[in-house]
N, C-alpha and C. Protein backbone atom coordinates (compact mmCIF):
# COMPACT_ATOMS: atom_id res chain seq x y z
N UNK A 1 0.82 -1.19 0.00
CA UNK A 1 0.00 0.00 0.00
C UNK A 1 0.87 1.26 0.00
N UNK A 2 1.84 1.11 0.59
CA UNK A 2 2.82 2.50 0.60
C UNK A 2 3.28 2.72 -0.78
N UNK A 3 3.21 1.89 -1.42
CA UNK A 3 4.55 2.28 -3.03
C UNK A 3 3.23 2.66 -3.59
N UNK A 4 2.16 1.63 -3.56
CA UNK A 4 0.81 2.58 -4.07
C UNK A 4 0.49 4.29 -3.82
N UNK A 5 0.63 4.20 -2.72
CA UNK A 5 0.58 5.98 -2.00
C UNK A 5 1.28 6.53 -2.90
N UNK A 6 2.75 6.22 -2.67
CA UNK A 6 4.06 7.38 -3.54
C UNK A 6 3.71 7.07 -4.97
N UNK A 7 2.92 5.87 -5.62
CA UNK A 7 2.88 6.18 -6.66
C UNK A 7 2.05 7.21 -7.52
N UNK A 8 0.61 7.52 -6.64
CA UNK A 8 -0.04 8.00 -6.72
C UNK A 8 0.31 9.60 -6.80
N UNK A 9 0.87 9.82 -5.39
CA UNK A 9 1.64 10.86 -5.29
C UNK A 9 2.66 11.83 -6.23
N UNK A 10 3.25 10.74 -6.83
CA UNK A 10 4.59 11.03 -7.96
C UNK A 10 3.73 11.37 -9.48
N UNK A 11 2.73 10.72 -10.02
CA UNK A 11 2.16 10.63 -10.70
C UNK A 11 1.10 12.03 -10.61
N UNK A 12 0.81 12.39 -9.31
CA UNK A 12 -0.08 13.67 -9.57
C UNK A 12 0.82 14.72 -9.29
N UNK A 13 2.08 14.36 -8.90
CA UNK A 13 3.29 15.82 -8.82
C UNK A 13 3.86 15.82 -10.53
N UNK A 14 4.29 14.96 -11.05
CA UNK A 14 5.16 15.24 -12.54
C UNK A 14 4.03 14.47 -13.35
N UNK A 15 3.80 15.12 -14.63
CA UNK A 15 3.23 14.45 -15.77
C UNK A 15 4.68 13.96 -16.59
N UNK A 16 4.32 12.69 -17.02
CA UNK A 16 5.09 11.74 -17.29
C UNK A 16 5.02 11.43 -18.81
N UNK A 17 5.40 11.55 -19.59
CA UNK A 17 4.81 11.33 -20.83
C UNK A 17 4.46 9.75 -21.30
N UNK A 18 5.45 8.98 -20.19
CA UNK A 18 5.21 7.53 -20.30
C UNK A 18 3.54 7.11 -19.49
N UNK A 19 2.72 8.06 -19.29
CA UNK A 19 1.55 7.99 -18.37
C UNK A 19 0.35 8.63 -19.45
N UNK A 20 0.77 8.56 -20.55
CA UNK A 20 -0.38 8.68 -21.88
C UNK A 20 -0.83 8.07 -22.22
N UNK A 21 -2.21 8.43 -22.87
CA UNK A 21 -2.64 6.68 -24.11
C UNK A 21 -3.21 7.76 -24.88
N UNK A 22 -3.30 7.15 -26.28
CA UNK A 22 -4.10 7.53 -27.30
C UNK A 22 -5.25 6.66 -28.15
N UNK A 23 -6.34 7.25 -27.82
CA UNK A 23 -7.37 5.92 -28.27
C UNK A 23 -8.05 6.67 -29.87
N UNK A 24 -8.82 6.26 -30.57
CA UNK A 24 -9.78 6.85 -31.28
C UNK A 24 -10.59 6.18 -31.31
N UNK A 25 -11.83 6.51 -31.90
CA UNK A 25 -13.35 5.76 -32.01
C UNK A 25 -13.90 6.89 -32.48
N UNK A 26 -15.51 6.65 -32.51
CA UNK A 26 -16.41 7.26 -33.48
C UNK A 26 -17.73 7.75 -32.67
N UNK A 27 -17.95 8.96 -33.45
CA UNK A 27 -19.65 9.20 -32.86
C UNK A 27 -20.36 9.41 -33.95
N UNK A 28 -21.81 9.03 -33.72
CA UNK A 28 -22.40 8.93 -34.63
C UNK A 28 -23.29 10.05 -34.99
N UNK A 29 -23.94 10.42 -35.88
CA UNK A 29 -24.95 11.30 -36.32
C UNK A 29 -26.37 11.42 -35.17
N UNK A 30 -25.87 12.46 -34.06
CA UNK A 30 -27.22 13.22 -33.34
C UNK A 30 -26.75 12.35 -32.53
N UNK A 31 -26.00 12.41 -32.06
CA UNK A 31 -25.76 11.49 -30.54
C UNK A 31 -24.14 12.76 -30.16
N UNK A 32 -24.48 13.56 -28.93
CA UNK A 32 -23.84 14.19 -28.87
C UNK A 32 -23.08 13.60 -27.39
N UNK A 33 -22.95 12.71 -27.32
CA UNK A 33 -21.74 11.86 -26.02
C UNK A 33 -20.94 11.11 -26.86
N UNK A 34 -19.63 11.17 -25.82
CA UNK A 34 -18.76 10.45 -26.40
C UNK A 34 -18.46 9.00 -25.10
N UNK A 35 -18.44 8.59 -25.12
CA UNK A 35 -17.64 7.77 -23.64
C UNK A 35 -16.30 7.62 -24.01
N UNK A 36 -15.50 7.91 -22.50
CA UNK A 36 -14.17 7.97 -22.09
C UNK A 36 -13.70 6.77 -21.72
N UNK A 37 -12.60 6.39 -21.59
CA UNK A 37 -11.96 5.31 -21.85
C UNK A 37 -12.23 4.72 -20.09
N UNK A 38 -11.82 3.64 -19.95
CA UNK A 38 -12.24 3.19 -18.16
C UNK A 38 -11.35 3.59 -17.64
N UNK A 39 -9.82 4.01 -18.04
CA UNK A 39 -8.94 3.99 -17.57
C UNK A 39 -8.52 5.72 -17.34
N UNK A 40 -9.50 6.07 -17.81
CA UNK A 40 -8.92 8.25 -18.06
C UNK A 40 -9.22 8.66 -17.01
N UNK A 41 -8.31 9.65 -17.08
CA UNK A 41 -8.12 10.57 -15.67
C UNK A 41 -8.38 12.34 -16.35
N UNK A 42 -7.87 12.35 -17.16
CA UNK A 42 -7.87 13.40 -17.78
C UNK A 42 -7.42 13.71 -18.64
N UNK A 43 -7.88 14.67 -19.91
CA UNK A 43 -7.76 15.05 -21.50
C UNK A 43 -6.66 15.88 -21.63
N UNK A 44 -5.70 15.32 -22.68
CA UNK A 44 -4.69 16.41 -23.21
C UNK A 44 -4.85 17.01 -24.36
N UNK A 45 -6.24 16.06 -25.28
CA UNK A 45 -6.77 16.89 -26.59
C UNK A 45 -7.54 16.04 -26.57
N UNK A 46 -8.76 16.32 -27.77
CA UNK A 46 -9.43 15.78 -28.12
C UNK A 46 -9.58 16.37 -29.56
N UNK A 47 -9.69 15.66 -30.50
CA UNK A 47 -9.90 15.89 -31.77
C UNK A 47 -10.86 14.97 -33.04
N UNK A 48 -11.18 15.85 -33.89
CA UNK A 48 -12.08 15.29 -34.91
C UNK A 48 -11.49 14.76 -36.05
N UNK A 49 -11.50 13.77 -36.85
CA UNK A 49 -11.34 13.84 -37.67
C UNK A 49 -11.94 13.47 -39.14
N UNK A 50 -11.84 14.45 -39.82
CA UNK A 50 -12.90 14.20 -40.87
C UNK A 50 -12.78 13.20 -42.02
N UNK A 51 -13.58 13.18 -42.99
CA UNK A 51 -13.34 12.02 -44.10
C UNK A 51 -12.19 12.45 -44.85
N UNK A 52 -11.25 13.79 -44.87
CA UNK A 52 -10.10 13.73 -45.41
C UNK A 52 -9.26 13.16 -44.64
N UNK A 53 -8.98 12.90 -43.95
CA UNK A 53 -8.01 12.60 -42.80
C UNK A 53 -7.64 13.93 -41.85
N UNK A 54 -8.34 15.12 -42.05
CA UNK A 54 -7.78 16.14 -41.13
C UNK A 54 -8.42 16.40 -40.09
N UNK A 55 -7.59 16.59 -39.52
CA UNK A 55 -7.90 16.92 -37.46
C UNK A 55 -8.49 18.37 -37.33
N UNK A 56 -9.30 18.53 -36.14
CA UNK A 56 -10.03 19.79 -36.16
C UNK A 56 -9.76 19.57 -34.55
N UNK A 57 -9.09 19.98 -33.44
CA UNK A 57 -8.86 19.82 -32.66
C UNK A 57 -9.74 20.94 -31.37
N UNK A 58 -10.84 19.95 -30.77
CA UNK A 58 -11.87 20.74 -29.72
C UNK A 58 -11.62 21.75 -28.72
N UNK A 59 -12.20 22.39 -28.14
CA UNK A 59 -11.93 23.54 -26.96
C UNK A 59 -12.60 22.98 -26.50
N UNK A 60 -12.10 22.64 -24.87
CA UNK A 60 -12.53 22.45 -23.47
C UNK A 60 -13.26 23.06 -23.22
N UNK A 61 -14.64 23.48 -22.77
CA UNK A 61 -15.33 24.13 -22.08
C UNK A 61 -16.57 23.40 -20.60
N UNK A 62 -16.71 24.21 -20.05
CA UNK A 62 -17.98 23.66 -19.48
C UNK A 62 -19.19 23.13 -19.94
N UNK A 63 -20.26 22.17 -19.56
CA UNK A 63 -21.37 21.99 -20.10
C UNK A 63 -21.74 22.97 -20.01
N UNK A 64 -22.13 24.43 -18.86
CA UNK A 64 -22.87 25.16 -19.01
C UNK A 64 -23.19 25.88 -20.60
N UNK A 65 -21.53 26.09 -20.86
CA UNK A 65 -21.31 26.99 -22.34
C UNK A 65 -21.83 25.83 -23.59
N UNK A 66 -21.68 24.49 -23.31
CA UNK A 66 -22.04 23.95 -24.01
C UNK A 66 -23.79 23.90 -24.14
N UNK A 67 -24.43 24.14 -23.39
CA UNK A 67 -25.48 24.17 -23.70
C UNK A 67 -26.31 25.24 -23.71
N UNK A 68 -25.55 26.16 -23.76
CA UNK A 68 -25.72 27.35 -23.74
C UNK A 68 -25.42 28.14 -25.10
N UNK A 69 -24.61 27.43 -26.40
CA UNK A 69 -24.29 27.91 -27.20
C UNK A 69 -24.77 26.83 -28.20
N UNK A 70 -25.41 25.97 -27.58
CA UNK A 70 -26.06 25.06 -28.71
C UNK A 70 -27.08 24.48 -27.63
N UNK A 71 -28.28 25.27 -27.94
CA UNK A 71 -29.35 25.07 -27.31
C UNK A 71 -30.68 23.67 -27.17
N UNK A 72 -30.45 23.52 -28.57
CA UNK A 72 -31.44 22.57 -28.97
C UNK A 72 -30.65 21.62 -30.13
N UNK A 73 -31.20 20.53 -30.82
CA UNK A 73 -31.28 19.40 -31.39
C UNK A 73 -30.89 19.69 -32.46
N UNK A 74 -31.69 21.11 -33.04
CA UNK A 74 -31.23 21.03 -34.52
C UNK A 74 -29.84 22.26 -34.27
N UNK A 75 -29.42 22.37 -33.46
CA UNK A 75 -27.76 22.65 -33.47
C UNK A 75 -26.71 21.62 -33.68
N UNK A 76 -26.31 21.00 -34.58
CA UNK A 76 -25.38 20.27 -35.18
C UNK A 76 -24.71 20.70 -36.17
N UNK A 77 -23.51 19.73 -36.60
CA UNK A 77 -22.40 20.64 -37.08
C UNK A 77 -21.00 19.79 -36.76
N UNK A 78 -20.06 20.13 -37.66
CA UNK A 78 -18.59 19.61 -36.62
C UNK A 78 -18.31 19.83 -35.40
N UNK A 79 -18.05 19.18 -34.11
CA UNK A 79 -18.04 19.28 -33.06
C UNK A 79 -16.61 20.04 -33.26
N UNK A 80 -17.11 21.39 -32.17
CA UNK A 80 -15.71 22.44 -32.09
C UNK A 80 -15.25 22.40 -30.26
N UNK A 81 -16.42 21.76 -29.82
CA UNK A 81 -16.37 22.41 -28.29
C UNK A 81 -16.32 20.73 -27.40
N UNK A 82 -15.95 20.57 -26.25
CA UNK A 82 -16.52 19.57 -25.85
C UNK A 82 -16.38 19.73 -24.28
N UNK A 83 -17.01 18.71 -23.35
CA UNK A 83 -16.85 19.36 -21.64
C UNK A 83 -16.76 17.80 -20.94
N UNK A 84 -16.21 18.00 -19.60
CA UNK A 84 -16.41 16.56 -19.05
C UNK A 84 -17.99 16.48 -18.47
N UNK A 85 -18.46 15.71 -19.26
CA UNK A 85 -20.09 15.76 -18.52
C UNK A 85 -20.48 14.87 -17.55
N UNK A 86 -19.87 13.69 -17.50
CA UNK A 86 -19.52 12.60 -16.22
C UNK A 86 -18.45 11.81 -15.93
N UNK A 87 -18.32 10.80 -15.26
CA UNK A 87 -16.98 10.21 -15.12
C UNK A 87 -16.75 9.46 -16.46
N UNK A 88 -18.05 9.54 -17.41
CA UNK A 88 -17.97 8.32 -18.16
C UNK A 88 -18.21 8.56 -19.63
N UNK A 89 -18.24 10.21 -19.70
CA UNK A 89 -18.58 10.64 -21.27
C UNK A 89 -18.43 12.09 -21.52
N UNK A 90 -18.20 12.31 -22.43
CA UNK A 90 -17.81 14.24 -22.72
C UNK A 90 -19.09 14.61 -23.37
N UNK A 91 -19.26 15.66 -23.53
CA UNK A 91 -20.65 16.05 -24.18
C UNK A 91 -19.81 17.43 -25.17
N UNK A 92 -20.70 17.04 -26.60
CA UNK A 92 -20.21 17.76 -27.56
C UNK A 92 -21.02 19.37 -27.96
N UNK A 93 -20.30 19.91 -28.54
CA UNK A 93 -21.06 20.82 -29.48
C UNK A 93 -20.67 21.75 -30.12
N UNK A 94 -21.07 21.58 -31.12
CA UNK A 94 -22.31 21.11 -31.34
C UNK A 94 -22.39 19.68 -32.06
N UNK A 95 -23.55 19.00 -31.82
CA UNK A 95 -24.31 17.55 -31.80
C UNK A 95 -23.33 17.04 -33.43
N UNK A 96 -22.63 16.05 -33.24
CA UNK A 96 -22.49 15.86 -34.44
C UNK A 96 -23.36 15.78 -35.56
N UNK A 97 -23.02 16.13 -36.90
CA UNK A 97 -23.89 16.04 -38.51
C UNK A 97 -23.69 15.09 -39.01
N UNK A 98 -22.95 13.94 -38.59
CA UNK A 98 -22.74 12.85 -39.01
C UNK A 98 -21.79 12.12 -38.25
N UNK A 99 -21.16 10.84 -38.52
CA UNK A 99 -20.64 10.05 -38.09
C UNK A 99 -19.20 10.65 -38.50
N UNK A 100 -17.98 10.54 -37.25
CA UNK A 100 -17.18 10.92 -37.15
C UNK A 100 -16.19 10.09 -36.41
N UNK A 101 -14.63 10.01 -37.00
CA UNK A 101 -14.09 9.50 -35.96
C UNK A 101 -13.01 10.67 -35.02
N UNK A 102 -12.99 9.86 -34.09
CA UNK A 102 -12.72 11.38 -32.76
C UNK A 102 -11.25 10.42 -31.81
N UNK A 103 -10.15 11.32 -31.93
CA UNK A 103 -9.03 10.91 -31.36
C UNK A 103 -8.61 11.45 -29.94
N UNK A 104 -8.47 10.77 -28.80
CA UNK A 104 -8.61 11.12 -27.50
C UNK A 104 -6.93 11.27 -27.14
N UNK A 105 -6.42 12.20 -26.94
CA UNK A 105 -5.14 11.91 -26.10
C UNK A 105 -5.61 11.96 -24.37
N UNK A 106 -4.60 10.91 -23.56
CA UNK A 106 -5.37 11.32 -22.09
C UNK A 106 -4.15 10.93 -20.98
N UNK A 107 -4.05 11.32 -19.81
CA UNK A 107 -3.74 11.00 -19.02
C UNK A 107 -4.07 9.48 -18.08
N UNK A 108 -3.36 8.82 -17.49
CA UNK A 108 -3.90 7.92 -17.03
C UNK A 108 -2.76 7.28 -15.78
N UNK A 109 -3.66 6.29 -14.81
CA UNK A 109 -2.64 5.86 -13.96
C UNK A 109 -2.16 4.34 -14.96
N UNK A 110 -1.24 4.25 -14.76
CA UNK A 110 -1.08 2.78 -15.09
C UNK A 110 -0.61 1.72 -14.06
N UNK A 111 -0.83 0.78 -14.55
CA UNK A 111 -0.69 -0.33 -13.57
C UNK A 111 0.28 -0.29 -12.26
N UNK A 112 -0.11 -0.69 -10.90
CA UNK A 112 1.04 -0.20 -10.29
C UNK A 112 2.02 -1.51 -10.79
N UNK A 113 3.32 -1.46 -9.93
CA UNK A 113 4.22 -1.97 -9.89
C UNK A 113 4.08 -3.59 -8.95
N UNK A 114 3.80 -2.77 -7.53
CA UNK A 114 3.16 -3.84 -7.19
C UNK A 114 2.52 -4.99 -7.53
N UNK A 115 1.54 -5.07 -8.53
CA UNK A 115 0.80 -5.59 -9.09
C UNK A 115 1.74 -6.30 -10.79
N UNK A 116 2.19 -5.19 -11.18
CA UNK A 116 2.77 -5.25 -12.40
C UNK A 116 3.97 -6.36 -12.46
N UNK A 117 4.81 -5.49 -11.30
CA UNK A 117 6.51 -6.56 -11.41
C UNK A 117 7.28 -5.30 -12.10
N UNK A 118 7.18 -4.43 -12.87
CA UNK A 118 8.11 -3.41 -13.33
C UNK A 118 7.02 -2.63 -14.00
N UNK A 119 7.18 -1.06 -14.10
CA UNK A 119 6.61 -0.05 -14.59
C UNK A 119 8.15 0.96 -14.74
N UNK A 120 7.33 2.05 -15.77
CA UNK A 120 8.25 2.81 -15.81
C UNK A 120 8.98 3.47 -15.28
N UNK A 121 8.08 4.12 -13.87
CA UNK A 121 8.63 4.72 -12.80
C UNK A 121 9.69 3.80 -12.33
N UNK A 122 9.12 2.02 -11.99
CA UNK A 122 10.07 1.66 -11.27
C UNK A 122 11.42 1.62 -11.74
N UNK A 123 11.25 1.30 -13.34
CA UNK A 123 12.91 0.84 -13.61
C UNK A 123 13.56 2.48 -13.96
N UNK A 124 12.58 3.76 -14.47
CA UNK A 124 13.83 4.57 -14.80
C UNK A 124 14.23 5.36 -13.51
N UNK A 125 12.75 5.63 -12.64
CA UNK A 125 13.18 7.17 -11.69
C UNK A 125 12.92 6.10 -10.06
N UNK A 126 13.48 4.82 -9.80
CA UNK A 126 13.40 4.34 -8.67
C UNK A 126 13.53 4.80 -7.74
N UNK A 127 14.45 6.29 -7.65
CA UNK A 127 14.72 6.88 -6.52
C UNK A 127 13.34 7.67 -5.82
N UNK A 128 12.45 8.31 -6.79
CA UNK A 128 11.24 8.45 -6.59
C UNK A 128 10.60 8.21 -5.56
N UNK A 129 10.43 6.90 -6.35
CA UNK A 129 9.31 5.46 -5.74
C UNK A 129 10.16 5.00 -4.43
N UNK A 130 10.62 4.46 -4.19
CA UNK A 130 11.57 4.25 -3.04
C UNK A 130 11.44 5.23 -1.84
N UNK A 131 12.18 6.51 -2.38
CA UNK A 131 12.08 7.68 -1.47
C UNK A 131 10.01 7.81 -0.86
N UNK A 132 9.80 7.65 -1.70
CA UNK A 132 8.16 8.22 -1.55
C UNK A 132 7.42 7.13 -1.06
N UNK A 133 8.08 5.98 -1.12
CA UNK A 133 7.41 4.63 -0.17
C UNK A 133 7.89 4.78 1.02
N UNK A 134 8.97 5.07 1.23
CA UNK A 134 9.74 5.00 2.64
C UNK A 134 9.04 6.31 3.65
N UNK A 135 8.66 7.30 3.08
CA UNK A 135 7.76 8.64 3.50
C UNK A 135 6.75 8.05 3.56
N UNK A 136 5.70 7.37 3.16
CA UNK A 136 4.16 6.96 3.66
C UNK A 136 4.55 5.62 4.74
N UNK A 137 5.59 4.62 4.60
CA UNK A 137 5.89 3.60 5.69
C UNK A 137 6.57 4.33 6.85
N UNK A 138 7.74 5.30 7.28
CA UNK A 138 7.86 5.99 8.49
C UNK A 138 6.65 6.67 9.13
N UNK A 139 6.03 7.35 7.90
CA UNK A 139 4.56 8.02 9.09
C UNK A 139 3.96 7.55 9.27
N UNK A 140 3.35 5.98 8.72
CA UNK A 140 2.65 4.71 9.74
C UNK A 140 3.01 4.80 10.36
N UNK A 141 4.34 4.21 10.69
CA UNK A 141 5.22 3.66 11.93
C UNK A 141 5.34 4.86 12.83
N UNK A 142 5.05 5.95 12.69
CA UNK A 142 5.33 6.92 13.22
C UNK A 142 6.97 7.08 13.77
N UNK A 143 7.11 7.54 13.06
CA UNK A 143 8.85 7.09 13.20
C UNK A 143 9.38 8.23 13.73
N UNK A 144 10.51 8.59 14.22
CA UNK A 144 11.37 9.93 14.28
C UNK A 144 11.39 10.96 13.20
N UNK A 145 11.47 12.33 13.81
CA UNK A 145 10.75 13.55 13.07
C UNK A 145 12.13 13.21 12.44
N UNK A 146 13.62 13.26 12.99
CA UNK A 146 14.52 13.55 12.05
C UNK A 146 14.65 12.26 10.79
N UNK A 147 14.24 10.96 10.96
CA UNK A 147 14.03 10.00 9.97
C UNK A 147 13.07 10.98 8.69
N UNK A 148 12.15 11.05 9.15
CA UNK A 148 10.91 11.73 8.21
C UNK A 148 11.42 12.40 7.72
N UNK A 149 12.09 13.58 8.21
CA UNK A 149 12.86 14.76 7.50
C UNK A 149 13.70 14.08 6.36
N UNK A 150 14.67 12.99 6.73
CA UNK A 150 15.32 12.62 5.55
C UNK A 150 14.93 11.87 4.81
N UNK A 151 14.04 10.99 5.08
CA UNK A 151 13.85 10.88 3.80
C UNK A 151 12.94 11.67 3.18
N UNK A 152 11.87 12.99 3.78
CA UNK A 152 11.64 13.78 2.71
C UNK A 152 12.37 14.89 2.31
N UNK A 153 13.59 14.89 2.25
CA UNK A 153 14.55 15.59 1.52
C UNK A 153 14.96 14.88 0.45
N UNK A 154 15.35 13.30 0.83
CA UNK A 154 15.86 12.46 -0.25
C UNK A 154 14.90 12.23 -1.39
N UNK A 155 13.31 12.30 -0.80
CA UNK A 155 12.07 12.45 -2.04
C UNK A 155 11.90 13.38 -2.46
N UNK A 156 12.33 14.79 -2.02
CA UNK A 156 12.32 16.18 -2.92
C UNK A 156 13.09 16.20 -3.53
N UNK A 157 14.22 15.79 -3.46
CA UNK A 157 15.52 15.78 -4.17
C UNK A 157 15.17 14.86 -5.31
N UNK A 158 14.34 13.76 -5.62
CA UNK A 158 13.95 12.86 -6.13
C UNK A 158 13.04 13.43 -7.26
N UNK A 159 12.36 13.73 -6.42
CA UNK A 159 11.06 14.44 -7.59
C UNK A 159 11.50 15.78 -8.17
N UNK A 160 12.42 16.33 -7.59
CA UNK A 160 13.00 17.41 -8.73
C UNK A 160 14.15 17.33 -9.70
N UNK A 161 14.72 15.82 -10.05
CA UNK A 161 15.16 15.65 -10.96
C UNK A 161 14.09 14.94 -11.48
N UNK A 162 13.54 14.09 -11.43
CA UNK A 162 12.13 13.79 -11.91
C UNK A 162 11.19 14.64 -12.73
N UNK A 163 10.85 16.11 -11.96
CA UNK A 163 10.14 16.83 -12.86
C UNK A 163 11.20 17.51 -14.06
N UNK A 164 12.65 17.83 -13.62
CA UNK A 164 13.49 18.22 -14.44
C UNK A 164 13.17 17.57 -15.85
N UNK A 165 13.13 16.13 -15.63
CA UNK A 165 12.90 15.24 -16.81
C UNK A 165 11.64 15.44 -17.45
N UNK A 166 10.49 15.10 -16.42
CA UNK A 166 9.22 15.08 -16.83
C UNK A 166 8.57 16.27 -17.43
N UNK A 167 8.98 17.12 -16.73
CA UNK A 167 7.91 18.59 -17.25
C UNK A 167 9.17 19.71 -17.82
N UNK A 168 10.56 19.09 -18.17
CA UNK A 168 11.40 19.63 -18.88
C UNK A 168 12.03 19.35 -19.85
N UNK A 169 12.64 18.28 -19.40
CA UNK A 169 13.38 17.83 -20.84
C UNK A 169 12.92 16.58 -21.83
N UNK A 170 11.74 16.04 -21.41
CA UNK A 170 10.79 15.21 -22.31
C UNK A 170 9.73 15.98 -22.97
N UNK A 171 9.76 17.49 -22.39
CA UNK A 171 8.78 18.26 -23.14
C UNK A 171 9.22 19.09 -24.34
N UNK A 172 10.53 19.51 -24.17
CA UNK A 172 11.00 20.47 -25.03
C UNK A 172 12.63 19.40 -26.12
N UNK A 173 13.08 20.36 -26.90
CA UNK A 173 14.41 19.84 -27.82
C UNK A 173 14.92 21.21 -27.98
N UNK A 174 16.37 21.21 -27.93
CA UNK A 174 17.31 21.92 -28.41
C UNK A 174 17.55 22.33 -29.46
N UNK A 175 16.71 21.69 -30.39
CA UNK A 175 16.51 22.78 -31.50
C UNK A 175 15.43 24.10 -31.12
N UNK A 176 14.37 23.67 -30.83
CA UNK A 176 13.21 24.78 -30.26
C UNK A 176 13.69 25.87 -28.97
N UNK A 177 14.16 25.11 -28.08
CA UNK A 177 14.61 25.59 -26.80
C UNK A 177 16.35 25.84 -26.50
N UNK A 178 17.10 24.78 -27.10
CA UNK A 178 18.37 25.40 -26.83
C UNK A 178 18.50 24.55 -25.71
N UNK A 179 19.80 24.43 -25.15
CA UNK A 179 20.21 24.03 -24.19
C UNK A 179 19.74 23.93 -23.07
N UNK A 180 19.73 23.51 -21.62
CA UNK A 180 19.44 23.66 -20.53
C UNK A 180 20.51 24.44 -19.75
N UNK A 181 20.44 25.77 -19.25
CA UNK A 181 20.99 26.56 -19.04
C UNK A 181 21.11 27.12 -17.19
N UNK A 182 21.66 26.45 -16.47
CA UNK A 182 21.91 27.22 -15.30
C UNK A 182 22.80 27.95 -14.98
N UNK A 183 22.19 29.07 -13.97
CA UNK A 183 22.40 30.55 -13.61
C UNK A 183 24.05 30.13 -13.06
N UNK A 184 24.89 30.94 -13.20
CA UNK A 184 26.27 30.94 -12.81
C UNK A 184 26.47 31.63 -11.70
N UNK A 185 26.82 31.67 -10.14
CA UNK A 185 27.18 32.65 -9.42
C UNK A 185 28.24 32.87 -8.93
């Protein structure tokens, strides 16, 4: 249960790019839900794509605006807009004009480790997972404040080369961005 905790933990501190899926499927003509995958946590796009093969990529909004800017039935059309309307389906609009297929990028947990035998976390950023198991098993145990302290230094220290990776250098390239550059004093 503890590596579960830190995994959980690690996973809602750095987006991971190894923590994506990409699904597609279809909606049909006047059926303005889509259902979300069992496994989604949350959308990084959502997009249309038409009988040429080109993508028309949706704006997030609330249902309110969604039903608020497409009031009734005979508002259909290429879906431009879409909202989370339950745990289990997005709601479009406007209503699709026909049958469409629709490409989901998403966030997700994946399997723990526990369960698994190896995940990504475990084999690339172990120090992480480790550090961040050993922080939810000392504060069971209620352990010594100065234990706790170290190892949550050794898990900050952890998760900030972690996000270095995750929300820095798996996001960007040195052609676009250039080098990684620290301050000299």
């Amino acid at each position: 249960m503890f590596t579960q905790q830190a995994e959980q933990k690690i996973y809602n501190t750095v987006q991971i790019p190894a923590l994506r899926r990409n699904v597609t499927g279809n909606v049909s003509a006047d059926n303005k839900y889509l259902s979300t995958p069992s496994d989604f946590l949350y959308s990084y796009s959502l997009a249309v794509i038409d009988g040429s093969g080109n993508y028309t990529y949706l704006l997030n909004k609330d249902v309110n605006f969604i039903r608020e800017a497409y009031p009734g039935p005979s508002a259909t059309g290429l879906p431009k807009h879409y909202a989370y309307f339950d745990d289990n389906s997005f709601l479009l609009g406007p209503t699709p004009d026909a049958a469409y297929e629709m490409e989901l990028h998403y966030g997700y947990y994946p399997e723990s480790i526990v369960t698994a035998g190896t995940t990504w976390l475990g084999d690339e950023f172990d120090s992480a997972l480790l550090n961040g198991a050993l922080i939810e098993a000392i504060r069971f145990m209620k352990g010594e404040q100065d234990v706790v302290a170290m190892y949550e230094k050794l898990y900050v220290q952890a998760i900030g080369l972690l996000k270095n990776l995750g929300d820095g250098k798996l996001r960007e390239d040195t052609y676009r961005s250039g080098q990684v550059r620290n301050p000299v004093s």
